[in-house]
PDB file of N, CA and C in Angstrom:
ATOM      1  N   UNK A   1     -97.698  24.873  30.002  1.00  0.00           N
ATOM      2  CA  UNK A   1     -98.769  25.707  29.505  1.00  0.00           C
ATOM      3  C   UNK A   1     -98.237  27.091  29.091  1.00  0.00           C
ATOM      4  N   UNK A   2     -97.429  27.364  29.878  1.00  0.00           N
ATOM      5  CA  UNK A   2     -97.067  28.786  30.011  1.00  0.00           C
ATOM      6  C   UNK A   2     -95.768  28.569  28.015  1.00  0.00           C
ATOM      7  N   UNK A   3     -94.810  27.829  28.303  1.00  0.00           N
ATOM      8  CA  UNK A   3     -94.509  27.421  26.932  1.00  0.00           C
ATOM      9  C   UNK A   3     -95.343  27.596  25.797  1.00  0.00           C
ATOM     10  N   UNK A   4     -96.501  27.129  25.471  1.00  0.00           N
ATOM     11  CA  UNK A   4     -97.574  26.750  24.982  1.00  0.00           C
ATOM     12  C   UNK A   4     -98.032  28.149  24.238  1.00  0.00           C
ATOM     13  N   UNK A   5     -97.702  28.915  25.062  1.00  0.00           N
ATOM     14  CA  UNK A   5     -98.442  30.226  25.059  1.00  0.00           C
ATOM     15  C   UNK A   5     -97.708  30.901  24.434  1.00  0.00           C
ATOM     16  N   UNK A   6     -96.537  31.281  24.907  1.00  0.00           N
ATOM     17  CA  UNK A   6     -95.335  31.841  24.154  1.00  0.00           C
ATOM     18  C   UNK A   6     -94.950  31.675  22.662  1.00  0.00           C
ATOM     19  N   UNK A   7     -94.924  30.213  22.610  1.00  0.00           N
ATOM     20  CA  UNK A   7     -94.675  29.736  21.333  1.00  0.00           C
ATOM     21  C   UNK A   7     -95.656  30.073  20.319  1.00  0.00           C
ATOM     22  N   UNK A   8     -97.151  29.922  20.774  1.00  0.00           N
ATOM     23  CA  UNK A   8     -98.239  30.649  19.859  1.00  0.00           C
ATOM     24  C   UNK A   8     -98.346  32.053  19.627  1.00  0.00           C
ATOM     25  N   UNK A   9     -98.031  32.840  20.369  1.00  0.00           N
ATOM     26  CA  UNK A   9     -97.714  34.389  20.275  1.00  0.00           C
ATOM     27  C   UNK A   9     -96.651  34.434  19.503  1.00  0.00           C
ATOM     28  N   UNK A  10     -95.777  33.733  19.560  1.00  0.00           N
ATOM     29  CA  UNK A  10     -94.342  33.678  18.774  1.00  0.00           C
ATOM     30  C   UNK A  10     -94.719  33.665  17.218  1.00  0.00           C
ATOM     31  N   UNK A  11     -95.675  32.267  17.015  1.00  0.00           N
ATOM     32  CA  UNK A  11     -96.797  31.997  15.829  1.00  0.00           C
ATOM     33  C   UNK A  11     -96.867  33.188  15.355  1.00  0.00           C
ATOM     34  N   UNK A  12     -97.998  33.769  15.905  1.00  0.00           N
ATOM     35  CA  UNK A  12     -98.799  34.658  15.427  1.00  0.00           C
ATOM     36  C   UNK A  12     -98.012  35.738  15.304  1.00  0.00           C
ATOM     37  N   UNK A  13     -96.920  36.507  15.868  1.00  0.00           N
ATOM     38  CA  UNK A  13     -96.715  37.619  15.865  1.00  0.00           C
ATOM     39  C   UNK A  13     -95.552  37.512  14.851  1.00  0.00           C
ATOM     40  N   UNK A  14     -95.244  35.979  13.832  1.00  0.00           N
ATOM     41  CA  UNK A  14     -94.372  35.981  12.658  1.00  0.00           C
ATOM     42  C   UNK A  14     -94.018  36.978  11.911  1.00  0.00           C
ATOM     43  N   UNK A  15     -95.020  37.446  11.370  1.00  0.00           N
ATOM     44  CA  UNK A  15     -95.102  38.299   9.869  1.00  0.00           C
ATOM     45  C   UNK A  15     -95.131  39.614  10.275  1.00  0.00           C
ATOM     46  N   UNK A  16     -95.206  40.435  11.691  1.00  0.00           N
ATOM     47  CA  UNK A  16     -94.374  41.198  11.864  1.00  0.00           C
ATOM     48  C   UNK A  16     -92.960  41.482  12.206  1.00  0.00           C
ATOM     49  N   UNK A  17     -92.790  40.400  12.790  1.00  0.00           N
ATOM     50  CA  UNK A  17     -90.838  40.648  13.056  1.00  0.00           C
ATOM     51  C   UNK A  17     -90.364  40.365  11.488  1.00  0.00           C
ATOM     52  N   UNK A  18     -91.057  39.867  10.627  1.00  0.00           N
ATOM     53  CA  UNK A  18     -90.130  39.604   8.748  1.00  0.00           C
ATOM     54  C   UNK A  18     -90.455  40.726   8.196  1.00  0.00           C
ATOM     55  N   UNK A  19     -89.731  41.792   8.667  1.00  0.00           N
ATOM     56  CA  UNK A  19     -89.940  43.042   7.728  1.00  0.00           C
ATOM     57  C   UNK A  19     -88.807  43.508   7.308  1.00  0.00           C
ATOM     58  N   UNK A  20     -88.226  43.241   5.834  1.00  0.00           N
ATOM     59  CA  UNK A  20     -87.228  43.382   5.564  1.00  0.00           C
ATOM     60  C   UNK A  20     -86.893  44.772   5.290  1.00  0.00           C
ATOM     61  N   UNK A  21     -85.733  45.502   5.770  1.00  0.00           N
ATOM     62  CA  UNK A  21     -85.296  46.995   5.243  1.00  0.00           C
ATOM     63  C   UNK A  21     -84.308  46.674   4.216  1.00  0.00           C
ATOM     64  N   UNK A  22     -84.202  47.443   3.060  1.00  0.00           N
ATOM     65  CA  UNK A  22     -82.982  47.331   2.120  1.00  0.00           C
ATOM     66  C   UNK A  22     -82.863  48.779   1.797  1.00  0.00           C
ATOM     67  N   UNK A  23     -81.804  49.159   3.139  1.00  0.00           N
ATOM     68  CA  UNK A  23     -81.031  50.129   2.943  1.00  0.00           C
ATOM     69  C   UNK A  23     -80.032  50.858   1.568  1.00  0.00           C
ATOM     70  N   UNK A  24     -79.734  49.433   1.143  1.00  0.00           N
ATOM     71  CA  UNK A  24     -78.627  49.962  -0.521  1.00  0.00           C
ATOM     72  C   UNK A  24     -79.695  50.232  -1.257  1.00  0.00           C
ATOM     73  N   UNK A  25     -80.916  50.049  -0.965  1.00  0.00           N
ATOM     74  CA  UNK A  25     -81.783  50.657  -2.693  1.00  0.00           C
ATOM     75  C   UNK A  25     -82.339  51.552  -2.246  1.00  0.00           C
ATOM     76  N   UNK A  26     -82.587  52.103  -1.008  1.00  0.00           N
ATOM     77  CA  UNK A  26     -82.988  53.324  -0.705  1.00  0.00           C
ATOM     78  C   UNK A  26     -81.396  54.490  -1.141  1.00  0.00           C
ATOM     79  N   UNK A  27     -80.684  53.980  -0.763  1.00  0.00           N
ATOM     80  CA  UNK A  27     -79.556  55.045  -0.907  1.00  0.00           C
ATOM     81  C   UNK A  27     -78.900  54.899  -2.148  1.00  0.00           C
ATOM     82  N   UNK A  28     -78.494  54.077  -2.570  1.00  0.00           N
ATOM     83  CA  UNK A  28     -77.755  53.654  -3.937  1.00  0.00           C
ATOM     84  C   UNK A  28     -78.766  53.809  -4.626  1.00  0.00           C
ATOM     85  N   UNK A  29     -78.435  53.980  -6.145  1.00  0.00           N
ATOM     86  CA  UNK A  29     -79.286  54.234  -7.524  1.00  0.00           C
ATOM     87  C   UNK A  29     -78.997  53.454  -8.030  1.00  0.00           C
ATOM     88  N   UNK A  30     -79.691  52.352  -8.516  1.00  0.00           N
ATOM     89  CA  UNK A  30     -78.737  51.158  -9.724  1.00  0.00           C
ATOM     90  C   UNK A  30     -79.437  51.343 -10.687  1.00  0.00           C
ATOM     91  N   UNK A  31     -78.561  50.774 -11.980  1.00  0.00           N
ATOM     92  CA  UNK A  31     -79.389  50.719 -13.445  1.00  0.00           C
ATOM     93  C   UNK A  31     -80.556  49.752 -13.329  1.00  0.00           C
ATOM     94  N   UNK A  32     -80.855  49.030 -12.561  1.00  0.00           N
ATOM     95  CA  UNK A  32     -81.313  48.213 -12.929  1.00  0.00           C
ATOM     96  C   UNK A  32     -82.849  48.344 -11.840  1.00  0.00           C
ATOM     97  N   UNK A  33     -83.162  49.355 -11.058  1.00  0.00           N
ATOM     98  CA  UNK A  33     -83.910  50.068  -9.819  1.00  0.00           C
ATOM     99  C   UNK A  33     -85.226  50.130 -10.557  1.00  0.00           C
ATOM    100  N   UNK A  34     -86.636  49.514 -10.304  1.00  0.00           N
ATOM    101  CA  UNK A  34     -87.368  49.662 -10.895  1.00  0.00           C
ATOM    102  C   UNK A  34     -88.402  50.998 -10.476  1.00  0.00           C
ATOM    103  N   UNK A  35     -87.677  51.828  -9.251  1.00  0.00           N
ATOM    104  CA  UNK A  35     -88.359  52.711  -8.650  1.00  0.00           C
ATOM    105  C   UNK A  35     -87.457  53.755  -9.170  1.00  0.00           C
ATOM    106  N   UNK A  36     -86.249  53.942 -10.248  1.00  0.00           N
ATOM    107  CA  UNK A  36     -85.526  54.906 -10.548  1.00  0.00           C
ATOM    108  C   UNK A  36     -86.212  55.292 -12.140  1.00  0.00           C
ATOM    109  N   UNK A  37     -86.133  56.752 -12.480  1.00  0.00           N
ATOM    110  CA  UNK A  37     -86.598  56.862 -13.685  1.00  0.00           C
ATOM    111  C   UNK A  37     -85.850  56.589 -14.628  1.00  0.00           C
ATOM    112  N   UNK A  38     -86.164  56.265 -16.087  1.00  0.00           N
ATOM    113  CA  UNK A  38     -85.287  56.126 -17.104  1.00  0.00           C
ATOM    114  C   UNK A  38     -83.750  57.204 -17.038  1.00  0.00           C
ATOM    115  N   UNK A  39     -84.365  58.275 -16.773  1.00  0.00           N
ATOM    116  CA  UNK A  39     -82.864  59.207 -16.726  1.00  0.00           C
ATOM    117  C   UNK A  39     -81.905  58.627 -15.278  1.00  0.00           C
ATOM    118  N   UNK A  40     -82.368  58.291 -14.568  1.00  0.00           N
ATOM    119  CA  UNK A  40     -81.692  57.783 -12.993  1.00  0.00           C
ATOM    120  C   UNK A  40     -80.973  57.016 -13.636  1.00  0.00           C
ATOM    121  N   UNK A  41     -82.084  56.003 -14.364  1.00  0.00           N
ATOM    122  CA  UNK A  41     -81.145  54.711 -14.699  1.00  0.00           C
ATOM    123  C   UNK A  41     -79.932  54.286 -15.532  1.00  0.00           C
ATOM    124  N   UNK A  42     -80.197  55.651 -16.437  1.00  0.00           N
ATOM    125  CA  UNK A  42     -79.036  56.065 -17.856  1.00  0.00           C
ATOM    126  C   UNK A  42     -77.849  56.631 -17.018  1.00  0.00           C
ATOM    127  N   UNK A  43     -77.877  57.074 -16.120  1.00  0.00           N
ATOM    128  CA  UNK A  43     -76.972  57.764 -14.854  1.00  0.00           C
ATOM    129  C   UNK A  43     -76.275  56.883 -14.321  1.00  0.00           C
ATOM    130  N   UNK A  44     -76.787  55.719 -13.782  1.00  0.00           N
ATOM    131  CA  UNK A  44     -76.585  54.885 -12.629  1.00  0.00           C
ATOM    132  C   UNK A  44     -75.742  53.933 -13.529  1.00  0.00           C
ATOM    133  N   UNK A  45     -76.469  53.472 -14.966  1.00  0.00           N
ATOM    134  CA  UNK A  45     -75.369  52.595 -15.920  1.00  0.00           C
ATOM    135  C   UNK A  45     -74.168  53.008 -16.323  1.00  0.00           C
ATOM    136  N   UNK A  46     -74.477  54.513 -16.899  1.00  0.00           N
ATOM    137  CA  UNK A  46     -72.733  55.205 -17.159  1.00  0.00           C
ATOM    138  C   UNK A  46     -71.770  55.199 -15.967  1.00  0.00           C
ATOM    139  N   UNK A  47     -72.271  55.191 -14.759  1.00  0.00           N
ATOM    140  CA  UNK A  47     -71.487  55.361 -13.674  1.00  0.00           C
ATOM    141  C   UNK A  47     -71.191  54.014 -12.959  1.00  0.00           C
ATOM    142  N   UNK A  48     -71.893  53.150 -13.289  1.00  0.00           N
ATOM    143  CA  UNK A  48     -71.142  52.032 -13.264  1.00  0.00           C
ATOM    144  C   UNK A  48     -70.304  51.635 -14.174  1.00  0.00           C
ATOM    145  N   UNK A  49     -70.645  51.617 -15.463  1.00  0.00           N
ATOM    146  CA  UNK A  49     -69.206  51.737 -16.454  1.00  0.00           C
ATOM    147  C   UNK A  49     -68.069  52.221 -16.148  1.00  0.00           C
ATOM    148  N   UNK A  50     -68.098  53.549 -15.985  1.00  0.00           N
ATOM    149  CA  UNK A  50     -66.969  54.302 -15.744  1.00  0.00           C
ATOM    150  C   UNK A  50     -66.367  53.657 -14.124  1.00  0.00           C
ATOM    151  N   UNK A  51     -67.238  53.210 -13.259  1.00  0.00           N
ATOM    152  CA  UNK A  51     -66.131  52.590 -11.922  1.00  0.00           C
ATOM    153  C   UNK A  51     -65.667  51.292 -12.864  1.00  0.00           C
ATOM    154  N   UNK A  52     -66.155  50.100 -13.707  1.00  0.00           N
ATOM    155  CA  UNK A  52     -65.677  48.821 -13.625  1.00  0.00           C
ATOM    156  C   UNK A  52     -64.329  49.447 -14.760  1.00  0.00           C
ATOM    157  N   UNK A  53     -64.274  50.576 -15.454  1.00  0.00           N
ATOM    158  CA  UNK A  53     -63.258  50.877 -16.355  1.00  0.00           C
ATOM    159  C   UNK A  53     -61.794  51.444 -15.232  1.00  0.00           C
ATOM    160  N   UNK A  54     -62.317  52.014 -14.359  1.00  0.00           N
ATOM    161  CA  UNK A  54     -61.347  52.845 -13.255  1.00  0.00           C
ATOM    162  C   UNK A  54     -60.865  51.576 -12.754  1.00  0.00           C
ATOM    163  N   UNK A  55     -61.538  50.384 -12.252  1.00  0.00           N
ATOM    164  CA  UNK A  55     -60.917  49.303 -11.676  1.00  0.00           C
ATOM    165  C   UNK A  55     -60.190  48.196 -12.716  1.00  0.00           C
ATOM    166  N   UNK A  56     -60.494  48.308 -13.610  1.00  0.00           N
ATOM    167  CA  UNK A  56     -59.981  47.319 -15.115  1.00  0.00           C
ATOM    168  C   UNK A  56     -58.247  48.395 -15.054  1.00  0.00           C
ATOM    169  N   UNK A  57     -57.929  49.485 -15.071  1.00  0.00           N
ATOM    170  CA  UNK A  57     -57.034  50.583 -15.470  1.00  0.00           C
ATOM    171  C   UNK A  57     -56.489  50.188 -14.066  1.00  0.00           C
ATOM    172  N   UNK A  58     -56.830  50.194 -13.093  1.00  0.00           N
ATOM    173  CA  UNK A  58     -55.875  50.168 -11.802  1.00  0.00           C
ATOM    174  C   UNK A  58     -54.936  48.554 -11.511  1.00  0.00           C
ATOM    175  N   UNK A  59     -55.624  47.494 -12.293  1.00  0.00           N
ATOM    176  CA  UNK A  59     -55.617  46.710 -12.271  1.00  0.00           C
ATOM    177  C   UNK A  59     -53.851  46.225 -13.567  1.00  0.00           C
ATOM    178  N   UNK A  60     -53.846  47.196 -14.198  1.00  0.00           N
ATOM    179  CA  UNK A  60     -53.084  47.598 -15.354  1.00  0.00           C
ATOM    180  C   UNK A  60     -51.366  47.632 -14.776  1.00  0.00           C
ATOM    181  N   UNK A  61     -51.678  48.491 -13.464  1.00  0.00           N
ATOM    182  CA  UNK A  61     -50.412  48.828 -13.189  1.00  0.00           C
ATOM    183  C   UNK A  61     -49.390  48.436 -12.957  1.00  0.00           C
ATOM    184  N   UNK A  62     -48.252  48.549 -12.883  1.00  0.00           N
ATOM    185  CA  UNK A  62     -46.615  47.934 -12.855  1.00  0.00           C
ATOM    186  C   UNK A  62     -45.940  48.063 -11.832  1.00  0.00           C
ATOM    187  N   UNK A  63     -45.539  47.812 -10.751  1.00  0.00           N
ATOM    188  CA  UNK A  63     -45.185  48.146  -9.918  1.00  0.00           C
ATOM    189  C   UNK A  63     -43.337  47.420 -10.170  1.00  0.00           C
ATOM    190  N   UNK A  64     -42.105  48.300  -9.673  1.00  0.00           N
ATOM    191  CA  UNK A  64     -40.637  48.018  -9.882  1.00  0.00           C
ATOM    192  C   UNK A  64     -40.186  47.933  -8.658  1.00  0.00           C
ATOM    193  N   UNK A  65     -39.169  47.271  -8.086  1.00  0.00           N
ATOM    194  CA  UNK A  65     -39.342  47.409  -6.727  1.00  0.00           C
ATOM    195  C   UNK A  65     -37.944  47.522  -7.464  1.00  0.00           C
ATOM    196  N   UNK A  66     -36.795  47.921  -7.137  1.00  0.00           N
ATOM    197  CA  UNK A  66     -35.231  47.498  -7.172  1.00  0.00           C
ATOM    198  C   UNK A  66     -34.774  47.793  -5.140  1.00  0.00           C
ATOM    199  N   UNK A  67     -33.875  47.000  -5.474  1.00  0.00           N
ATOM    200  CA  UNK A  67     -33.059  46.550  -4.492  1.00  0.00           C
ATOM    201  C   UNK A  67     -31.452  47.308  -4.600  1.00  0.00           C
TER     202      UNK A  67
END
C-alpha cells in the first residue's frame, strides 16, 4: 500500500521535477537565438565566422621537428 502511494505521488508530482534549465542560451548569444535582437544576432554570426576562420588558419599549420 505504502508502494502504491509513493509511486502515485511520484505520478503526480512528474511535470514538476521536468523543468528543463538551458544555461548556454541564457549566457551564450547565438545567431540563430530567437530571444536575441536582429543586431545580437548580426554580432553573434560575425563572431562565429571569425572563430570557424581562426580554427580553419590553426588548422593550416606546419610543424618541423629535425633531429
Amino acid at each position: 500500500m505504502l508502494h502504491k502511494e509513493r509511486l502515485l505521488e511520484f505520478d503526480r508530482s512528474a511535470a514538476a521535477r521536468t523543468h528543463i534549465l538551458d544555461d548556454q542560451e541564457d549566457y551564450f548569444v547565438s545567431s540563430n537565438s530567437m530571444w536575441s535582437t536582429q543586431e545580437e544576432q548580426d554580432q553573434a554570426g560575425e563572431k562565429e565566422i571569425n572563430r570557424r576562420k581562426l580554427l580553419h588558419e590553426r588548422q593550416k599549420q606546419k610543424l618541423t621537428i629535425n633531429f
